[in-house]
PDB file of N, CA and C in Angstrom:
ATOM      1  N   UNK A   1      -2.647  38.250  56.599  1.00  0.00           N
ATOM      2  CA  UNK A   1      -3.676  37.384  56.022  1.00  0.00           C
ATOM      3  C   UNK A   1      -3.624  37.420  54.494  1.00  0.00           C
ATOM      4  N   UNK A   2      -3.143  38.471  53.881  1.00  0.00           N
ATOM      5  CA  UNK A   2      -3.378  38.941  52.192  1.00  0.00           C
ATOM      6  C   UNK A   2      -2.277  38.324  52.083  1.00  0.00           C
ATOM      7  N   UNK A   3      -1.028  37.500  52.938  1.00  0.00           N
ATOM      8  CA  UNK A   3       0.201  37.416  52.382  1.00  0.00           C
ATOM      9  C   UNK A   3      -0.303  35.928  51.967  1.00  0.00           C
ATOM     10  N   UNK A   4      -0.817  35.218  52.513  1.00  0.00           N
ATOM     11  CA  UNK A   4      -1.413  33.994  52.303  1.00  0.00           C
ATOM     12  C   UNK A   4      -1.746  33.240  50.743  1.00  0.00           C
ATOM     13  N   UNK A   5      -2.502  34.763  50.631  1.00  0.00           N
ATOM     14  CA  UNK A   5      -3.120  34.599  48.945  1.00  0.00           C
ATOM     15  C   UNK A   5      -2.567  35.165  47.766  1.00  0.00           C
ATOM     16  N   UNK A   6      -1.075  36.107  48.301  1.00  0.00           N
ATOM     17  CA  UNK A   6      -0.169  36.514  47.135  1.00  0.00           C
ATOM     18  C   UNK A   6       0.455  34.831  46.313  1.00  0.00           C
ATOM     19  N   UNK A   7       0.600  34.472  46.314  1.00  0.00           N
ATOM     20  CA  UNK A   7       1.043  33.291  45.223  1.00  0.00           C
ATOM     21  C   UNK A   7      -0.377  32.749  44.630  1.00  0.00           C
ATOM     22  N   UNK A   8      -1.151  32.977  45.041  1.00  0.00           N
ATOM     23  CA  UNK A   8      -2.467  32.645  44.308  1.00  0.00           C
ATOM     24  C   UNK A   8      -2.927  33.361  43.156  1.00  0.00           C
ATOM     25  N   UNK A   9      -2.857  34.219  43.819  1.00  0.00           N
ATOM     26  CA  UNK A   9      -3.041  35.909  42.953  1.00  0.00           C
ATOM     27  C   UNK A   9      -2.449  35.659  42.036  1.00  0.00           C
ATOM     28  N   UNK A  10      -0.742  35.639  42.058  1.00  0.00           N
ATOM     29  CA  UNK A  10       0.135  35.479  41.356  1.00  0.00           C
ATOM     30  C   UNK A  10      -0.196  34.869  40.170  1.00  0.00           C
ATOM     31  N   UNK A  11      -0.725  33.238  40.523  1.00  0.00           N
ATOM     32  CA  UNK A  11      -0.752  32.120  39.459  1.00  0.00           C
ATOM     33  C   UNK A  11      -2.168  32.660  38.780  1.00  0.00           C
ATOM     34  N   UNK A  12      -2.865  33.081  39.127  1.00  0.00           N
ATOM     35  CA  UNK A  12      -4.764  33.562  38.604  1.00  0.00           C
ATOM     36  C   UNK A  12      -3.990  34.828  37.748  1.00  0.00           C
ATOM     37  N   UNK A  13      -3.178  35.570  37.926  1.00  0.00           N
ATOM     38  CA  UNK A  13      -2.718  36.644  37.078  1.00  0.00           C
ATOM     39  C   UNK A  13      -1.517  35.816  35.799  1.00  0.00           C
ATOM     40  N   UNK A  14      -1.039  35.452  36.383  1.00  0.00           N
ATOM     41  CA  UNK A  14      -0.081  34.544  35.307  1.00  0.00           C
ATOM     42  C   UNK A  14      -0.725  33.613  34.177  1.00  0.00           C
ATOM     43  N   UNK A  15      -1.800  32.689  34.801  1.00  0.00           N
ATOM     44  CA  UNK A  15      -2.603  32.291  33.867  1.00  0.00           C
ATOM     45  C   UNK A  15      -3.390  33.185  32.926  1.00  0.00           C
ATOM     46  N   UNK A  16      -4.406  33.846  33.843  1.00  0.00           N
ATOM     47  CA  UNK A  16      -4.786  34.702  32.753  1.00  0.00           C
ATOM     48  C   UNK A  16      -4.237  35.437  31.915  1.00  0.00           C
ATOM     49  N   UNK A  17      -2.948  36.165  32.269  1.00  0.00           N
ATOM     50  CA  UNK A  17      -2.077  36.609  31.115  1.00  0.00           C
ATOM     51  C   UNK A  17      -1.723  35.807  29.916  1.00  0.00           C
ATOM     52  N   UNK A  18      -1.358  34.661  30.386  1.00  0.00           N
ATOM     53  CA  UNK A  18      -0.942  33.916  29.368  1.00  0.00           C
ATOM     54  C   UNK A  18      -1.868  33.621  28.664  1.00  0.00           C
ATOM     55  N   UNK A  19      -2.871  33.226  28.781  1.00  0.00           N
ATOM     56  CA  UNK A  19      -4.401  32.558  28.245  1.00  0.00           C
ATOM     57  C   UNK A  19      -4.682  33.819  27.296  1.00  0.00           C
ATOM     58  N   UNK A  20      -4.455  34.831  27.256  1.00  0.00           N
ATOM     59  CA  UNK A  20      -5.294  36.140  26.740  1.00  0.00           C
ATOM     60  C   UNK A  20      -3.490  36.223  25.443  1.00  0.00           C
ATOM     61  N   UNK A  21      -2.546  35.746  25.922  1.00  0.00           N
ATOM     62  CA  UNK A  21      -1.488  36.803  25.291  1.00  0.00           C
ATOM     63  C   UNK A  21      -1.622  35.335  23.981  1.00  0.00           C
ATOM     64  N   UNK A  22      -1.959  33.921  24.581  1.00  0.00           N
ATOM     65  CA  UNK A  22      -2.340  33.274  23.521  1.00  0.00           C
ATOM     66  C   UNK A  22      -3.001  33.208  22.436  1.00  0.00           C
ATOM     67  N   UNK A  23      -4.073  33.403  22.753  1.00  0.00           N
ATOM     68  CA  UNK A  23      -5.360  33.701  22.176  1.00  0.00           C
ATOM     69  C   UNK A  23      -4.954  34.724  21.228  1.00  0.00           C
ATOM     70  N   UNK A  24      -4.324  36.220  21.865  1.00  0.00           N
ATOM     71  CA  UNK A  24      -3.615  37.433  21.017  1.00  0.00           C
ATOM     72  C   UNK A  24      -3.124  36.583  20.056  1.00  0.00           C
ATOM     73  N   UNK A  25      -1.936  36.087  20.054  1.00  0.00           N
ATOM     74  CA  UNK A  25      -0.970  35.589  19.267  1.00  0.00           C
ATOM     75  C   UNK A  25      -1.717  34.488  18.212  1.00  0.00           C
ATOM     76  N   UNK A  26      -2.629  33.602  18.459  1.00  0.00           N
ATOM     77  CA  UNK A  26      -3.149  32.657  17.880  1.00  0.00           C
ATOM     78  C   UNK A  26      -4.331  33.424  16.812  1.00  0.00           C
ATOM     79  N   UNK A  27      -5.088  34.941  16.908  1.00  0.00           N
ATOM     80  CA  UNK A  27      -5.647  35.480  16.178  1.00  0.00           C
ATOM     81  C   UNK A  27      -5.026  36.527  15.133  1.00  0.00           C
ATOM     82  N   UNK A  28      -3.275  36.720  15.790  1.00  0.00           N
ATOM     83  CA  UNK A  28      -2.606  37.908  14.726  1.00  0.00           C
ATOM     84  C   UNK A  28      -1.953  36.735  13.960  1.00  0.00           C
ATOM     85  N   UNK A  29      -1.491  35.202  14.331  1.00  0.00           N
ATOM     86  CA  UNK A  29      -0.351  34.628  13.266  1.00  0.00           C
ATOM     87  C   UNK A  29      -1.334  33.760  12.464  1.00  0.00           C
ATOM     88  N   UNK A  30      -2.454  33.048  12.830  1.00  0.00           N
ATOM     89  CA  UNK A  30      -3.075  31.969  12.463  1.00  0.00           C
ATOM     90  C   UNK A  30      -3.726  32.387  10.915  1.00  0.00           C
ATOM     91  N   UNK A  31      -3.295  32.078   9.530  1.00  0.00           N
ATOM     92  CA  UNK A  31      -3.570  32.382   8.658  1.00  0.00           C
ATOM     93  C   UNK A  31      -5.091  31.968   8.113  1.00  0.00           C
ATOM     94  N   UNK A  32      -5.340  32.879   7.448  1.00  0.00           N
ATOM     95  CA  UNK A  32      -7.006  32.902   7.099  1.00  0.00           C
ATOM     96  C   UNK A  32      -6.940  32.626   5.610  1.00  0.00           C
ATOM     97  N   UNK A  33      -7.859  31.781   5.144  1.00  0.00           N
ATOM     98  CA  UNK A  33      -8.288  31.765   4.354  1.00  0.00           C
ATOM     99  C   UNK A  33      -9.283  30.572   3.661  1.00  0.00           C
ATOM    100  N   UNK A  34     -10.451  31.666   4.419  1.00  0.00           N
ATOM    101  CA  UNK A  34     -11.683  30.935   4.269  1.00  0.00           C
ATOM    102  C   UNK A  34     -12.307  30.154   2.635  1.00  0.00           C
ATOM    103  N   UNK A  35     -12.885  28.716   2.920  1.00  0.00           N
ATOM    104  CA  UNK A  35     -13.058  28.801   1.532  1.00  0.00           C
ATOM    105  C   UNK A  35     -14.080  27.945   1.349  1.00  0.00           C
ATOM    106  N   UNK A  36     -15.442  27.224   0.704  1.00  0.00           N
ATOM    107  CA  UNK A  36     -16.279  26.902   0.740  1.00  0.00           C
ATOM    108  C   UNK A  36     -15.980  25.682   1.323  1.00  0.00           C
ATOM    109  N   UNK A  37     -14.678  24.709   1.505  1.00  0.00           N
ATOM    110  CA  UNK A  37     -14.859  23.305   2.198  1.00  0.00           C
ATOM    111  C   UNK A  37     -14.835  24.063   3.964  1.00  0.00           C
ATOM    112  N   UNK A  38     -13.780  25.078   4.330  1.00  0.00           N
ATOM    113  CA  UNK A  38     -14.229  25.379   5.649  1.00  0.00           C
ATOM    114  C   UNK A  38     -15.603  26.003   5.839  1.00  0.00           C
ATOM    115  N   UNK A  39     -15.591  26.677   5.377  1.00  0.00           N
ATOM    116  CA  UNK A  39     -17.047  27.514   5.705  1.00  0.00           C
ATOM    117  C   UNK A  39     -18.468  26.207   5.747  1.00  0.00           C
ATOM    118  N   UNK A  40     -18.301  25.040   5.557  1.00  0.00           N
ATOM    119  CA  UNK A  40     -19.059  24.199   5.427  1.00  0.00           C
ATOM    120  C   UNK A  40     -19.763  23.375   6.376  1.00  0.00           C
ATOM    121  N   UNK A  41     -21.029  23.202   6.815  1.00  0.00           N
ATOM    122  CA  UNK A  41     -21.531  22.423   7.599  1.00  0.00           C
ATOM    123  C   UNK A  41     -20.665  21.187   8.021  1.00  0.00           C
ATOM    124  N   UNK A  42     -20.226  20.909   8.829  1.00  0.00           N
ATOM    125  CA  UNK A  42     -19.489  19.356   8.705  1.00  0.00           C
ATOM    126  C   UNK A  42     -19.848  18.220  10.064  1.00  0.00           C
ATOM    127  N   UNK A  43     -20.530  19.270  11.625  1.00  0.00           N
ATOM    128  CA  UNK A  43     -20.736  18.804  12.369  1.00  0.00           C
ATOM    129  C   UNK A  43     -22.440  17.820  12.445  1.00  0.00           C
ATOM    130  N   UNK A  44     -22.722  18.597  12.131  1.00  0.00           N
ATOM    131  CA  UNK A  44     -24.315  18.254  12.251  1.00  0.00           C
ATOM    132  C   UNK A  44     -24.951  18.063  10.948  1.00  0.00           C
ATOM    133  N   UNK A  45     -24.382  18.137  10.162  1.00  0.00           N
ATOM    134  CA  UNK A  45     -24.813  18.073   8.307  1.00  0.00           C
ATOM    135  C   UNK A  45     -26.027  18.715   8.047  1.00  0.00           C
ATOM    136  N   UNK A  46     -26.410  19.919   8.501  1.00  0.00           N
ATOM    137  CA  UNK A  46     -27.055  20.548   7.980  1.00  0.00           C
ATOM    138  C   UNK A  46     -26.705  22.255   8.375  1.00  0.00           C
ATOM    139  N   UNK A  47     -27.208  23.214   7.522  1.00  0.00           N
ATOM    140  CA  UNK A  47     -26.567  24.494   7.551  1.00  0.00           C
ATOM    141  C   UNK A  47     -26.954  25.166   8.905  1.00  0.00           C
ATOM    142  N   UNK A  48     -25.857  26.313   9.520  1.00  0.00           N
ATOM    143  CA  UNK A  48     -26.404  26.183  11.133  1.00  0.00           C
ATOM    144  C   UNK A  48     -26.981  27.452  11.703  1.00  0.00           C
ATOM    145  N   UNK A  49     -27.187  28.166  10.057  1.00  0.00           N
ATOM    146  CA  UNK A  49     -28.649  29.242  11.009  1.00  0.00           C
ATOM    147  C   UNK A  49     -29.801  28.956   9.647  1.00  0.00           C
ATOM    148  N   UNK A  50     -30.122  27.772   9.842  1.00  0.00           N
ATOM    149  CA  UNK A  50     -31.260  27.593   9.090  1.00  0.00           C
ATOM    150  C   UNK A  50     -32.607  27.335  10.058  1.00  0.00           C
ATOM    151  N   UNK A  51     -33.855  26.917   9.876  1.00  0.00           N
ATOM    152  CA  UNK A  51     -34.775  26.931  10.904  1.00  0.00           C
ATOM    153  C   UNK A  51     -34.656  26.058  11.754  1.00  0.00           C
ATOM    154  N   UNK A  52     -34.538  25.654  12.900  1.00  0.00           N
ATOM    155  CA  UNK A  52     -34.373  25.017  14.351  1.00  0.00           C
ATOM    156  C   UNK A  52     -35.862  23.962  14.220  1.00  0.00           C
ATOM    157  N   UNK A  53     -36.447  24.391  13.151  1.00  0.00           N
ATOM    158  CA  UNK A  53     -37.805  23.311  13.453  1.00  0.00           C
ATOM    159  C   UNK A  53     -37.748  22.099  11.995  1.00  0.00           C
ATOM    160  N   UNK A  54     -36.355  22.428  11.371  1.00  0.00           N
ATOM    161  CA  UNK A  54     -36.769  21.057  10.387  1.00  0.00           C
ATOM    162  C   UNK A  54     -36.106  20.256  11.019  1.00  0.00           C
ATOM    163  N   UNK A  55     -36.186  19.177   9.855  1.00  0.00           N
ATOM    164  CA  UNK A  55     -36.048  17.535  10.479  1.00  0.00           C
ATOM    165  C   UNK A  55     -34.891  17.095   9.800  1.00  0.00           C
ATOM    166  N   UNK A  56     -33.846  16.037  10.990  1.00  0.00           N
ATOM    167  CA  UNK A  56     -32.718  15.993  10.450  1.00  0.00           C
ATOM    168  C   UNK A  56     -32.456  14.642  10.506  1.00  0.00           C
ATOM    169  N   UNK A  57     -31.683  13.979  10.400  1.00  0.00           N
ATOM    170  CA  UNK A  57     -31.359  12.978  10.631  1.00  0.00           C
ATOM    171  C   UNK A  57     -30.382  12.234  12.378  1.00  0.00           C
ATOM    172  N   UNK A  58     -31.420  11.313  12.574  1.00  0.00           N
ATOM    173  CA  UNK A  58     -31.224  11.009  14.056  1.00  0.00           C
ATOM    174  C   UNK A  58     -29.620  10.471  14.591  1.00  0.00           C
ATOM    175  N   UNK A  59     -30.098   9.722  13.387  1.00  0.00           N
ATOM    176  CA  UNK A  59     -28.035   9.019  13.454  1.00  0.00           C
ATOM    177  C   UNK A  59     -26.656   9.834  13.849  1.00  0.00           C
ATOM    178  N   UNK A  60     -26.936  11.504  13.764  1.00  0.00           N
ATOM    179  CA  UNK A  60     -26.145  12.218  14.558  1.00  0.00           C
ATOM    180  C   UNK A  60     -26.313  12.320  15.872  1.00  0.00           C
ATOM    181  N   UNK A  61     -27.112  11.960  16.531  1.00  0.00           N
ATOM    182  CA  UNK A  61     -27.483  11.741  18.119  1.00  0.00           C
ATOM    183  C   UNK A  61     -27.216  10.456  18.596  1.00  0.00           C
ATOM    184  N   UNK A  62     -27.222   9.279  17.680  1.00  0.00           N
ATOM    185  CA  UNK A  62     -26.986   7.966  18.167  1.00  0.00           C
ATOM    186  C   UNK A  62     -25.508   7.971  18.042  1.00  0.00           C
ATOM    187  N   UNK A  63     -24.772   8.383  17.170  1.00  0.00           N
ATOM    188  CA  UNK A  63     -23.271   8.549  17.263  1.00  0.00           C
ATOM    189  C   UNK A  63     -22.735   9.187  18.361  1.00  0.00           C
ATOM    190  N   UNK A  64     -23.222  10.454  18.860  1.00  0.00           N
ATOM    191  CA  UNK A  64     -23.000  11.016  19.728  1.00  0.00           C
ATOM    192  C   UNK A  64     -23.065  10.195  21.429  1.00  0.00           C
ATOM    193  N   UNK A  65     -24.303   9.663  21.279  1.00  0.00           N
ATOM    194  CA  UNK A  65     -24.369   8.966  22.808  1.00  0.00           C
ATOM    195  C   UNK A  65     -23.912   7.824  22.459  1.00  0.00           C
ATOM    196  N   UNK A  66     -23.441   6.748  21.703  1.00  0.00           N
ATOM    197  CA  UNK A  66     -22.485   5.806  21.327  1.00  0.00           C
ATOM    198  C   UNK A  66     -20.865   6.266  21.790  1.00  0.00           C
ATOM    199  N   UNK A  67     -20.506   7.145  21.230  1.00  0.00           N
ATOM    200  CA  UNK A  67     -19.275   7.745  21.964  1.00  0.00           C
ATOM    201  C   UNK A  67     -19.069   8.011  23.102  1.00  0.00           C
ATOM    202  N   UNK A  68     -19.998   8.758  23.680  1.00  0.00           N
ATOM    203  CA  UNK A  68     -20.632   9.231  25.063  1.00  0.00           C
ATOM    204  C   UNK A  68     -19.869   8.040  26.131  1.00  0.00           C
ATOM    205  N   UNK A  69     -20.852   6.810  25.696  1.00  0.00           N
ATOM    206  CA  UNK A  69     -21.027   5.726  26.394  1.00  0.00           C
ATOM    207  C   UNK A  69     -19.948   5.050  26.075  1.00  0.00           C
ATOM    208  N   UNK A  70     -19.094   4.968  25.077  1.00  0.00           N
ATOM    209  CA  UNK A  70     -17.656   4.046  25.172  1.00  0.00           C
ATOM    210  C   UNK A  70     -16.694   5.174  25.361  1.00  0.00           C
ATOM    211  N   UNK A  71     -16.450   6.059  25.766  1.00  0.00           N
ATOM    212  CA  UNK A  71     -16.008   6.937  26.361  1.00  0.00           C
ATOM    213  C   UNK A  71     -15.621   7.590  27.703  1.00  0.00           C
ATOM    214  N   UNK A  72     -17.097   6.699  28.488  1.00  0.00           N
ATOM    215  CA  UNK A  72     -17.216   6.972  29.516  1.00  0.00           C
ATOM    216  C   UNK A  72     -16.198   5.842  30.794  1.00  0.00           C
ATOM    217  N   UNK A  73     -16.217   4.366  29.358  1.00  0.00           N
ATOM    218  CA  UNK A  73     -15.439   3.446  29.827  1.00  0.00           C
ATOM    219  C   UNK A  73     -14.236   4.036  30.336  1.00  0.00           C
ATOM    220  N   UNK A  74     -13.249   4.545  29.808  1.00  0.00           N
ATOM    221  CA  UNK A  74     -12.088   4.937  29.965  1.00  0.00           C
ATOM    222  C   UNK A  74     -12.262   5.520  31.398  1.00  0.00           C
ATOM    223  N   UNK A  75     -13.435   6.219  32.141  1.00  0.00           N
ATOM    224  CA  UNK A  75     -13.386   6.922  33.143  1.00  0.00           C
ATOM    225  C   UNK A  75     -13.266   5.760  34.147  1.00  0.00           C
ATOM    226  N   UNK A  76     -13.456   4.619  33.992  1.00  0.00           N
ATOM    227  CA  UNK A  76     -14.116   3.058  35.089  1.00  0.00           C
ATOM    228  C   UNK A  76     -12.737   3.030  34.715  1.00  0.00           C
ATOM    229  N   UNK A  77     -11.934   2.763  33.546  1.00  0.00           N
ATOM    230  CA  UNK A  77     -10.542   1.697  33.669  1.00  0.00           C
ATOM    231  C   UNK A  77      -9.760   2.393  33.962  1.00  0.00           C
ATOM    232  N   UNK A  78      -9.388   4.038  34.199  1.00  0.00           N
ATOM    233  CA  UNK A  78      -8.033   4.569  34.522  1.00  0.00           C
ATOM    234  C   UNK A  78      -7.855   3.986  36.153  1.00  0.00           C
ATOM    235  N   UNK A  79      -8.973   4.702  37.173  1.00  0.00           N
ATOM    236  CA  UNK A  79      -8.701   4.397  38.221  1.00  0.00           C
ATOM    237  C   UNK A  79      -8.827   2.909  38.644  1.00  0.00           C
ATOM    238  N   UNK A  80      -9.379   1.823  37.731  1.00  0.00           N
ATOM    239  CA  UNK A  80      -9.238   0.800  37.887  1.00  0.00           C
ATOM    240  C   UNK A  80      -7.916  -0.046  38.051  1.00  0.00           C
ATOM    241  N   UNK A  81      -7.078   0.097  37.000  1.00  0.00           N
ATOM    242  CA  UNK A  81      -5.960   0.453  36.858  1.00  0.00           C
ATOM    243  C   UNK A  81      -4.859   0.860  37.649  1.00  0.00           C
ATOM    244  N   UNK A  82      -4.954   2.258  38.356  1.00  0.00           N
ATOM    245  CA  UNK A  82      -4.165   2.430  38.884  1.00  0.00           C
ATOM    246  C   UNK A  82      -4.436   1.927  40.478  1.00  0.00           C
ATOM    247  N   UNK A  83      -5.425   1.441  41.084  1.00  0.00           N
ATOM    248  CA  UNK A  83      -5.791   0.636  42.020  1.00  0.00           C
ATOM    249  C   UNK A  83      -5.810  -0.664  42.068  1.00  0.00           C
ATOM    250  N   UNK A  84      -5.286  -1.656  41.388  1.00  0.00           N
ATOM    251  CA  UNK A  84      -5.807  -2.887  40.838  1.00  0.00           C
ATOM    252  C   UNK A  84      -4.592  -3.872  42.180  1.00  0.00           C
ATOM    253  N   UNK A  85      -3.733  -3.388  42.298  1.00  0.00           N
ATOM    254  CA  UNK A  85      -3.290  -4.018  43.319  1.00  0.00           C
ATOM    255  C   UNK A  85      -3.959  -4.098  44.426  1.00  0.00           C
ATOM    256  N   UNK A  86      -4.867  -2.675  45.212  1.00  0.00           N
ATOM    257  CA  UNK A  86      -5.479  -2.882  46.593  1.00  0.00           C
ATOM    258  C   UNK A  86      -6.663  -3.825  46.177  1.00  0.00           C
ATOM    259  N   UNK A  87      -7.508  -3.634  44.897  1.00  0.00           N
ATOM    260  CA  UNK A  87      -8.454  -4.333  44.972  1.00  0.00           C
ATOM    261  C   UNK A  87      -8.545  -5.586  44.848  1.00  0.00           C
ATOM    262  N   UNK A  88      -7.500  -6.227  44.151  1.00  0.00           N
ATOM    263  CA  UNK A  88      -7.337  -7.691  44.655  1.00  0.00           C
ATOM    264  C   UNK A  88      -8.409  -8.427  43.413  1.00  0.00           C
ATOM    265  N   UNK A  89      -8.116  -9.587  43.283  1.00  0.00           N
ATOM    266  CA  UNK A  89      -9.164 -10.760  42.374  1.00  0.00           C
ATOM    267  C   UNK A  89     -10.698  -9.978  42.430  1.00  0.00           C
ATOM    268  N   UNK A  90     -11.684  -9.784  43.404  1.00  0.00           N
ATOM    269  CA  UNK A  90     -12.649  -9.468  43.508  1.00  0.00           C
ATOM    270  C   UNK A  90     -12.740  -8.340  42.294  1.00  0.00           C
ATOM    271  N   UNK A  91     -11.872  -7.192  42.486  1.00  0.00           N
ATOM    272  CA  UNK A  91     -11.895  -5.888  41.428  1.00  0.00           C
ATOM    273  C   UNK A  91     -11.551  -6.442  39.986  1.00  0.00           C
ATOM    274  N   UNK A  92     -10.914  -7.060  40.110  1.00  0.00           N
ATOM    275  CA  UNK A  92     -10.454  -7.364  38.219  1.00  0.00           C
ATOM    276  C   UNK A  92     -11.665  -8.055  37.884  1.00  0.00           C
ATOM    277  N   UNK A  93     -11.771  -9.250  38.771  1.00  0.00           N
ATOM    278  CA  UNK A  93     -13.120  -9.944  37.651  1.00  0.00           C
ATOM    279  C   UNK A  93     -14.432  -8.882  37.672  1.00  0.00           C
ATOM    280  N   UNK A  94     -14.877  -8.229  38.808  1.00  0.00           N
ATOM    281  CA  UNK A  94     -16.039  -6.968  38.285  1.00  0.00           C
ATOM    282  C   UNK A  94     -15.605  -5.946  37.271  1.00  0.00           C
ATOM    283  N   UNK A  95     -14.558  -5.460  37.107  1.00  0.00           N
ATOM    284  CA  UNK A  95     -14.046  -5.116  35.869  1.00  0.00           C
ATOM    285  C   UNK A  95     -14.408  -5.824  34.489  1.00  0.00           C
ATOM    286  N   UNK A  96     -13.849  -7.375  34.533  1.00  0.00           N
ATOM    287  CA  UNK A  96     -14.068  -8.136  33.985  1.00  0.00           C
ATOM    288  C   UNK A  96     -15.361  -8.229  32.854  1.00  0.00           C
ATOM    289  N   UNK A  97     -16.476  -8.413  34.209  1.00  0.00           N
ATOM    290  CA  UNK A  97     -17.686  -8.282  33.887  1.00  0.00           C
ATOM    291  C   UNK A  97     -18.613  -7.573  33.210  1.00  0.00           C
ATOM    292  N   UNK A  98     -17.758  -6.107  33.670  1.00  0.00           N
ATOM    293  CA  UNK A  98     -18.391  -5.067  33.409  1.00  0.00           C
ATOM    294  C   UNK A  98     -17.716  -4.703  31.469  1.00  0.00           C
ATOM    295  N   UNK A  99     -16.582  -5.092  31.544  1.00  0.00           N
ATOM    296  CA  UNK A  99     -16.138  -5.087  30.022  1.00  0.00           C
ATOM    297  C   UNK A  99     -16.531  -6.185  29.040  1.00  0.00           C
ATOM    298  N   UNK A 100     -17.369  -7.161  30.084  1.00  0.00           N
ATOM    299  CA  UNK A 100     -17.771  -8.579  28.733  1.00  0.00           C
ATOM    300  C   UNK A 100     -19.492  -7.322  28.340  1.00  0.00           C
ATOM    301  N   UNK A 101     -20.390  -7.049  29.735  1.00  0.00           N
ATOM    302  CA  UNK A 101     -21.282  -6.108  29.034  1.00  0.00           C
ATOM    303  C   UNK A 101     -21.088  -5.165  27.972  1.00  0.00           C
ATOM    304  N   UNK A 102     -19.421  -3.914  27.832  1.00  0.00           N
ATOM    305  CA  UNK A 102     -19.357  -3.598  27.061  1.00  0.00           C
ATOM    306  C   UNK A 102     -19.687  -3.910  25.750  1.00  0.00           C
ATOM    307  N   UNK A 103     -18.811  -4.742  25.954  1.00  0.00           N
ATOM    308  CA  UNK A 103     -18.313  -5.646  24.258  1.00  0.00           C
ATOM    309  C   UNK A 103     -19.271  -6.547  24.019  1.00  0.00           C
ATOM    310  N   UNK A 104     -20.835  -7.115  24.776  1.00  0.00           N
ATOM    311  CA  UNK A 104     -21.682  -7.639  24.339  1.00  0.00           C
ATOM    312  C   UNK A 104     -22.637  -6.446  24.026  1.00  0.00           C
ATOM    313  N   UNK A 105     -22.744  -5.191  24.451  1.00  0.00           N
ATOM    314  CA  UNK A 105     -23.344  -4.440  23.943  1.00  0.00           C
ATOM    315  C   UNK A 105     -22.834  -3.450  22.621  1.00  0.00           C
ATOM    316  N   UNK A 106     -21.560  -3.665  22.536  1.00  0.00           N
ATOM    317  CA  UNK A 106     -20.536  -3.111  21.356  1.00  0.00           C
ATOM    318  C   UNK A 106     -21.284  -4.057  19.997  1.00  0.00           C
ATOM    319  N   UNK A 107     -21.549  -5.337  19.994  1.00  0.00           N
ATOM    320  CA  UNK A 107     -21.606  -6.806  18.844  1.00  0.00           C
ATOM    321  C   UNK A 107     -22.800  -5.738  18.949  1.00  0.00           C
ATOM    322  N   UNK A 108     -23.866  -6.311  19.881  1.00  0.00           N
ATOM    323  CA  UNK A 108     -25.200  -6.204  19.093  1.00  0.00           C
ATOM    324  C   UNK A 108     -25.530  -5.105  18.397  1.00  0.00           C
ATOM    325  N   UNK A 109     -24.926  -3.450  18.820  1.00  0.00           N
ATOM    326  CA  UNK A 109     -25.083  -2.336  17.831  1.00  0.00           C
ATOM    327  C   UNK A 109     -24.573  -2.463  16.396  1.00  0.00           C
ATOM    328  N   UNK A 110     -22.944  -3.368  16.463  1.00  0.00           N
ATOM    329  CA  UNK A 110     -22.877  -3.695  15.179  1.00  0.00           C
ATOM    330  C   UNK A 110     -23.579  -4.359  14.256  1.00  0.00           C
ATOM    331  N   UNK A 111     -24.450  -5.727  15.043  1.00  0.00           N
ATOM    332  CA  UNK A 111     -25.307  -6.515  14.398  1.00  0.00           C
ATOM    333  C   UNK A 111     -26.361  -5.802  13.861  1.00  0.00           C
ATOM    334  N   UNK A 112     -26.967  -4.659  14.806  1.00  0.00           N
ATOM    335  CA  UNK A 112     -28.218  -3.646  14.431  1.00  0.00           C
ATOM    336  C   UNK A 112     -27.501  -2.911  13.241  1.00  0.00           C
ATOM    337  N   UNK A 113     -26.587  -2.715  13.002  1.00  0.00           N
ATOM    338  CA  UNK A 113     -26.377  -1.345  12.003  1.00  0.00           C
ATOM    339  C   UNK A 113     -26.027  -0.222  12.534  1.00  0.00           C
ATOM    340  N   UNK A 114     -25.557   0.150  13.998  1.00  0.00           N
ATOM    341  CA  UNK A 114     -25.792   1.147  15.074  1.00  0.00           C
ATOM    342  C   UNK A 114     -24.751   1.966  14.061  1.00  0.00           C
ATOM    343  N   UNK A 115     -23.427   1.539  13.841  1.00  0.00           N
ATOM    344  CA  UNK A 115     -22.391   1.586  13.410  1.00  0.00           C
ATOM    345  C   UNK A 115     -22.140   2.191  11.739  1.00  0.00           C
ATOM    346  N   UNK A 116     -22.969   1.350  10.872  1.00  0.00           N
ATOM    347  CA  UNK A 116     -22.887   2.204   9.833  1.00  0.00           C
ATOM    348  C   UNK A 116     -23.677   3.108   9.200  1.00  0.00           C
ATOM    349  N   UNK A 117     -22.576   3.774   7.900  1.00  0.00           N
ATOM    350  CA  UNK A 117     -23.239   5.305   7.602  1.00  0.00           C
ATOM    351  C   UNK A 117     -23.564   4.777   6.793  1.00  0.00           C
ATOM    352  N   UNK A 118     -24.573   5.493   6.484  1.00  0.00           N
ATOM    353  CA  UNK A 118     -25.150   4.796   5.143  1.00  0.00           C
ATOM    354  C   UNK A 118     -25.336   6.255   3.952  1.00  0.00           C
TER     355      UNK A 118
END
């Protein structure tokens, strides 16, 4: 029964070796030298052990679920894509459809300003 799960073992030990001997190697060669542009806020634009209760600017959350959401497209068109023969006329034009909503909801964020930094 244990002979079953020796190549399993195997690959769960092989990976993890490798994953750890990476990581080793990527913390002894990877050169350091920290300097006020790295050390710098750059994700969230504000410093990141400062108080959790001030107020920031929202437009980093609307970028975020803007991406989110044209991002998520790619998940609808791969398998669309690689199925598009069984599904026949019916699948492309709901595809279709579903990419004119995109791109009518893509215009109007641009028209709003969704889009720029200001």
């Amino acid at each position: 029964m244990l002979a079953a799960y020796l190549p399993i073992l195997i690959f769960l030990a092989v990976a993890g070796g490798l994953g750890v001997v990476l990581l080793v190697l990527g913390y002894l060669i990877a050169p350091r030298s920290p300097d006020a542009a790295k050390l710098s806020p750059y994700e969230c634009g504000f410093e990141a052990f400062e108080d959790a209760r001030m107020k920031f600017d929202v437009r980093y959350y609307l970028v975020a679920i803007l991406f989110i959401l044209f991002d998520l497209e790619i998940a609808f068109l791969f398998p669309w894509a690689v199925s598009l023969n069984d599904i026949g006329a019916f699948g492309f034009w709901s595809m279709m459809v579903f990419l004119a909503i995109l791109v009518i909801g893509f215009i109007y964020e641009w028209k709003k300003g969704a889009l720029e930094w200001e």
